[in-house]
Protein backbone atom coordinates (compact mmCIF):
# COMPACT_ATOMS: atom_id res chain seq x y z
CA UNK A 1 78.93 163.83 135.46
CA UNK A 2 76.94 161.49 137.67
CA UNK A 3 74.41 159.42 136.73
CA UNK A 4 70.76 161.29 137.28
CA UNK A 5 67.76 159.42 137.87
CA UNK A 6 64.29 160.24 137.74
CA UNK A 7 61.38 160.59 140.87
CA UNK A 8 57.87 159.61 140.23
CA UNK A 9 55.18 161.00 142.40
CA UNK A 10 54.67 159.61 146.01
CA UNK A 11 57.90 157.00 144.99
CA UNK A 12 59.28 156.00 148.46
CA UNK A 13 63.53 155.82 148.93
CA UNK A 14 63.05 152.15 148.79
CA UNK A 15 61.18 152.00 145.86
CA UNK A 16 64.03 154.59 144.06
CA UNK A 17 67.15 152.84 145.19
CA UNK A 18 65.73 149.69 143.97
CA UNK A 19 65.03 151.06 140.77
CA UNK A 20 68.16 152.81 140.09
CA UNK A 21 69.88 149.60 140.91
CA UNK A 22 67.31 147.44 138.33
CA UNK A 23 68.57 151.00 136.16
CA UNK A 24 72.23 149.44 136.24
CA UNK A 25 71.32 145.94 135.18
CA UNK A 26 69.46 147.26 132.18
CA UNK A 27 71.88 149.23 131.44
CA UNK A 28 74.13 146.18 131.23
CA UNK A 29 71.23 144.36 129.09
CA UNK A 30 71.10 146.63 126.50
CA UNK A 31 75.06 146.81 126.33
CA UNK A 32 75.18 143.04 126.18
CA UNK A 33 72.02 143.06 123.59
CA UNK A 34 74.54 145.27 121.82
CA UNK A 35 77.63 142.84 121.97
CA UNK A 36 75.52 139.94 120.70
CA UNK A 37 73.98 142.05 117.85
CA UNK A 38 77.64 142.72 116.50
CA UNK A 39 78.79 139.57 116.78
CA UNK A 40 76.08 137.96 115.34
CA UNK A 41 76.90 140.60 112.18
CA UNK A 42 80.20 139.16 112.56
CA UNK A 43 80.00 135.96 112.01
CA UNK A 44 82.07 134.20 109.11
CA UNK A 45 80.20 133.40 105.85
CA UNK A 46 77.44 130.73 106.53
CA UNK A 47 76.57 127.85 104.13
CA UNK A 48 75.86 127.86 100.48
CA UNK A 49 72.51 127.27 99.93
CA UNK A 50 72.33 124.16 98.07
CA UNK A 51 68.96 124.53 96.47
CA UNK A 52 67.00 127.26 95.01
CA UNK A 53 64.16 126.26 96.83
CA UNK A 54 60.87 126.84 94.96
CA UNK A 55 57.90 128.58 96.45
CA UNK A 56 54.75 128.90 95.52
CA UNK A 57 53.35 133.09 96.19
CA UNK A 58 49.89 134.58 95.21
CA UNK A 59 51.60 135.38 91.84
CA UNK A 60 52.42 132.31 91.24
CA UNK A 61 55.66 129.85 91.81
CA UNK A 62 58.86 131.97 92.81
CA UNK A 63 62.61 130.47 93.66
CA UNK A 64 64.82 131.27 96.85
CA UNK A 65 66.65 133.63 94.56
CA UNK A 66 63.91 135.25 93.07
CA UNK A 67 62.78 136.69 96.71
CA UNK A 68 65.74 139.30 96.54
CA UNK A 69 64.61 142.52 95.18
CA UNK A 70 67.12 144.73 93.60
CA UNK A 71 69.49 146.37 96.12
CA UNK A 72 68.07 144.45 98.78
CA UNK A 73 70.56 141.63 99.56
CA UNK A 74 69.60 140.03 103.07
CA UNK A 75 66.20 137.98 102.85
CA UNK A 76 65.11 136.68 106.45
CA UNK A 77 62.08 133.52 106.05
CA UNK A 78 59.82 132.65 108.75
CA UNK A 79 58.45 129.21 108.88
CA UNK A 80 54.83 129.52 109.43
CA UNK A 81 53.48 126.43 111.73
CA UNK A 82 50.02 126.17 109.54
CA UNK A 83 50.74 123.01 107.51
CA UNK A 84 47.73 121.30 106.03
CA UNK A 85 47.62 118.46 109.03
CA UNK A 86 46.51 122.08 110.97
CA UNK A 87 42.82 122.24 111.41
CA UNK A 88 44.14 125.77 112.44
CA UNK A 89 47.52 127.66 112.59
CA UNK A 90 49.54 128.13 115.71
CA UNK A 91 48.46 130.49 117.75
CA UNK A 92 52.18 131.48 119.12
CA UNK A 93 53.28 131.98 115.63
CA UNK A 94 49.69 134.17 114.67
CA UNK A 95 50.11 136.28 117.37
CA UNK A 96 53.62 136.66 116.32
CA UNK A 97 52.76 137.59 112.72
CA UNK A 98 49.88 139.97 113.65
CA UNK A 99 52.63 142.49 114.57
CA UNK A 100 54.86 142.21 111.69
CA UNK A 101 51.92 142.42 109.41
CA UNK A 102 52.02 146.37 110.62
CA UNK A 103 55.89 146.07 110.48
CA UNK A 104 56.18 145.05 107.17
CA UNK A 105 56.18 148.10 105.34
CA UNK A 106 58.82 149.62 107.24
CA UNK A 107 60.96 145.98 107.38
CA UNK A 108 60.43 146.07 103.08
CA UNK A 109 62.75 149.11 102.85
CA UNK A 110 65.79 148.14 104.11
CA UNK A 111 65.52 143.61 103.97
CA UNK A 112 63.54 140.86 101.83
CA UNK A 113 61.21 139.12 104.70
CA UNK A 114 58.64 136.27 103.76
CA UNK A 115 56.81 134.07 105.18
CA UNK A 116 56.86 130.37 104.63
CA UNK A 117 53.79 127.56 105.45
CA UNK A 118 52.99 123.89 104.29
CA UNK A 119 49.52 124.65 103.32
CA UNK A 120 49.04 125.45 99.74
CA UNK A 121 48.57 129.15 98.83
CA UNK A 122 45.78 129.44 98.42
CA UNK A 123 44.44 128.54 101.98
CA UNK A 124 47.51 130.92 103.38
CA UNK A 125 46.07 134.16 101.35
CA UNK A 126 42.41 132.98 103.17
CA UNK A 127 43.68 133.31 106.57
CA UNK A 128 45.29 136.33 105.95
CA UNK A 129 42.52 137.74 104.74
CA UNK A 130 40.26 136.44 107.29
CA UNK A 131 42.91 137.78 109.55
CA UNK A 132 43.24 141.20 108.19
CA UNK A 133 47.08 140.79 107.11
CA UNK A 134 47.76 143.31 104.39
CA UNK A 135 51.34 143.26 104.46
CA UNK A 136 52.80 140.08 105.19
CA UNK A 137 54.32 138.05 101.89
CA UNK A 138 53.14 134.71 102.74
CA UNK A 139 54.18 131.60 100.32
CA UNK A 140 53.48 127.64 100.24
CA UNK A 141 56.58 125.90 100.82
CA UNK A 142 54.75 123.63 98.00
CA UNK A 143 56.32 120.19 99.18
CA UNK A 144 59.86 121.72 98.85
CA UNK A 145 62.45 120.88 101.87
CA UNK A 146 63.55 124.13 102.82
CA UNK A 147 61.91 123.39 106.37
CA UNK A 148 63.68 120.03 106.44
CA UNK A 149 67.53 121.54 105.41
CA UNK A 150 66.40 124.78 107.64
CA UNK A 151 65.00 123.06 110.29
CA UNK A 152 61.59 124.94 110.02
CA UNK A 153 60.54 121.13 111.21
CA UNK A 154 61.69 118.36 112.88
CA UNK A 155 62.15 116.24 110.00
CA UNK A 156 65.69 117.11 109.82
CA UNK A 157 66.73 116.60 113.16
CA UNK A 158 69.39 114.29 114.52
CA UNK A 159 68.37 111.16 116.58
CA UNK A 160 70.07 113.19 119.74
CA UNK A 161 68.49 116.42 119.18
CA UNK A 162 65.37 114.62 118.64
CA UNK A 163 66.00 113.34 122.29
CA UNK A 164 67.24 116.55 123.70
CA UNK A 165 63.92 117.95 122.37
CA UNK A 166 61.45 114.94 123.60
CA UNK A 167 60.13 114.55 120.19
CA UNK A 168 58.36 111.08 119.69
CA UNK A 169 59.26 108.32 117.33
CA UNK A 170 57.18 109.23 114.18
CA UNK A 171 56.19 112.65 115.58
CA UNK A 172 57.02 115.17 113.20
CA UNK A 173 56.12 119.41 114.09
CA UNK A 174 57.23 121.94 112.08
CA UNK A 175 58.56 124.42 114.39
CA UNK A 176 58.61 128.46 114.34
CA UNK A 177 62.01 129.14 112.99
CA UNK A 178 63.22 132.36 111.60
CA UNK A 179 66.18 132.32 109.24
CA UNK A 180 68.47 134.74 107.10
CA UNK A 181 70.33 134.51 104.06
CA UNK A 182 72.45 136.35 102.00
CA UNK A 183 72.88 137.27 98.68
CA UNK A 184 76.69 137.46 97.57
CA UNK A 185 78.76 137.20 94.25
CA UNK A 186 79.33 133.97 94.20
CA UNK A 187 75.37 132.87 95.38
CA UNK A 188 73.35 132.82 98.03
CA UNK A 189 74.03 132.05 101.91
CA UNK A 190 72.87 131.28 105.01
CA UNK A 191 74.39 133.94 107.93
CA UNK A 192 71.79 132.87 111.22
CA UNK A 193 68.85 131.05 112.43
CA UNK A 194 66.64 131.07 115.87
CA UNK A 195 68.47 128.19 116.95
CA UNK A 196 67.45 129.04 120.47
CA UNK A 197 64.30 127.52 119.32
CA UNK A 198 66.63 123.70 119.61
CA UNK A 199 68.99 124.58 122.75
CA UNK A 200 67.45 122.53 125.71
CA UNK A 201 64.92 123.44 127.81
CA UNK A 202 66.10 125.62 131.15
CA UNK A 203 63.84 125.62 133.78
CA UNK A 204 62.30 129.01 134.64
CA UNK A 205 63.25 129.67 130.84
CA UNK A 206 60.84 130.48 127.91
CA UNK A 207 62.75 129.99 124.68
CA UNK A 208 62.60 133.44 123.70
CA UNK A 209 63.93 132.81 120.70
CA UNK A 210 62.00 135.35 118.38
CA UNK A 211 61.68 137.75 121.49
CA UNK A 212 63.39 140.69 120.17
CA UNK A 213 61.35 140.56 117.46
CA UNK A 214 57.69 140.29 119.81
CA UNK A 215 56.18 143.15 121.33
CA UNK A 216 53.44 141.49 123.18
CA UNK A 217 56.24 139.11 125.45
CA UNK A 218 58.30 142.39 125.73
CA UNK A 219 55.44 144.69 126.95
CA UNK A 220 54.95 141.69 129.85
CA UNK A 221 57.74 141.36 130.90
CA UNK A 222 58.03 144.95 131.96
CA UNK A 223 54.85 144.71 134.11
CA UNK A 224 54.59 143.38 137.48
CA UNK A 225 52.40 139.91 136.51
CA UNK A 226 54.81 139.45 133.88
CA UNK A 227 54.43 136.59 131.51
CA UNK A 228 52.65 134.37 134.02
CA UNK A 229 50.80 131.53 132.13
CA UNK A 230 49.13 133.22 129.77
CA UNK A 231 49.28 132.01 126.33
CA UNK A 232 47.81 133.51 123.17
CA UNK A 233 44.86 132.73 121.09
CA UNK A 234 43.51 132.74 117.47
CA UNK A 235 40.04 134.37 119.04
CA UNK A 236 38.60 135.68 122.52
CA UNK A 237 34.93 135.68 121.71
């Protein structure tokens, strides 16, 4: 059977044979999103993780391994950029975790997800709650160096990649990153990171490195002023 395609009121024939044509290349997208998707499930066993990394949560102090639940063996950590140089946290990464807060208890069924920050605890839990995050699991990195070893700054980048990224001598950021891990027999694992976050810069490219994770970017794109300039923010009065 042929392909059938839709007709919106008052569409004109130029209007439809453009769209069934955009039709084909999204088509293609979501086959390629596909592709990617399995091979990124494919890939061989990542590093051991060679620290149990300790946290500090609202509970109190908690280890790397102590985030997996029982029968939950994938844990995914997203570094928060609200470290205690930040009079406030990143709006980009705010944004970002407003719609996960309402994700979470759906994500908590099926994977471990946390999310990791500089400032002590106690300041996290007071922006949440200012915020009106009920879901997230935030936790102070407590002067650890999971974001140096998982690159959730820049203090572990190479002299080149510090180039590549036009990072400044002494300039240090940490950066939005979004890892996974596994748990296995034999320990925990590392099996992928948003290392689009560090590939360089293309012009007419936004990183996009979280995007398939972002509504807000997602919903733009699919309207006809599309991203344009617009960046978000904590507040808009």
């Amino acid at each position: 059977m042929s392909l059938q395609h839709l007709a919106f009121p008052n569409e004109s024939p130029a209007y439809r044979a453009a769209r069934n044509a955009l039709l084909e290349e999204e088509m293609a997208l979501r086959r390629q999103v596909e592709r990617v998707a399995a091979r990124r499930r494919a890939l061989p066993p990542g590093g051991a993780v060679k620290d149990d990394y300790r946290f500090v949560g609202p509970g109190g102090p908690v280890t790397l391994s102590g985030l997996f639940a029982p029968g939950k063996d994938t844990l995914a950590v997203y570094s928060f950029m609200f470290g205690p140089e930040r009079a406030r946290p990143c709006p980009g990464c705010t944004h970002f975790l407003d719609a996960l807060d309402g994700q979470v208890r759906h994500v908590d069924q099926r994977i471990n997800f946390v999310v990791a920050a500089k400032s002590p605890i106690g300041r996290l839990t007071d922006f949440a709650e200012a915020r009106g995050w009920t879901g997230l699991h935030l936790l102070s990195t407590d002067g650890n160096d999971y974001d140096r070893d998982y690159f959730g700054d820049s203090a572990g980048l190479s002299a080149a990649m510090r180039e590549q990224q036009d990072f400044k001598p002494g300039e240090e950021w940490d950066m939005p990153m979004l890892n996974v891990f596994r748990r296995e027999a034999v320990g925990v694992r590392h099996t992928w990171g948003s290392e689009l976050l560090y590939v360089p810069p293309e012009p007419g490219q936004q990183y996009r490195h979280n995007d398939l994770l972002d509504p807000m970017w997602n919903l733009f794109d699919l309207t006809p002023e599309g991203r344009g300039d617009f960046n978000p923010k904590l507040d808009y009065g």
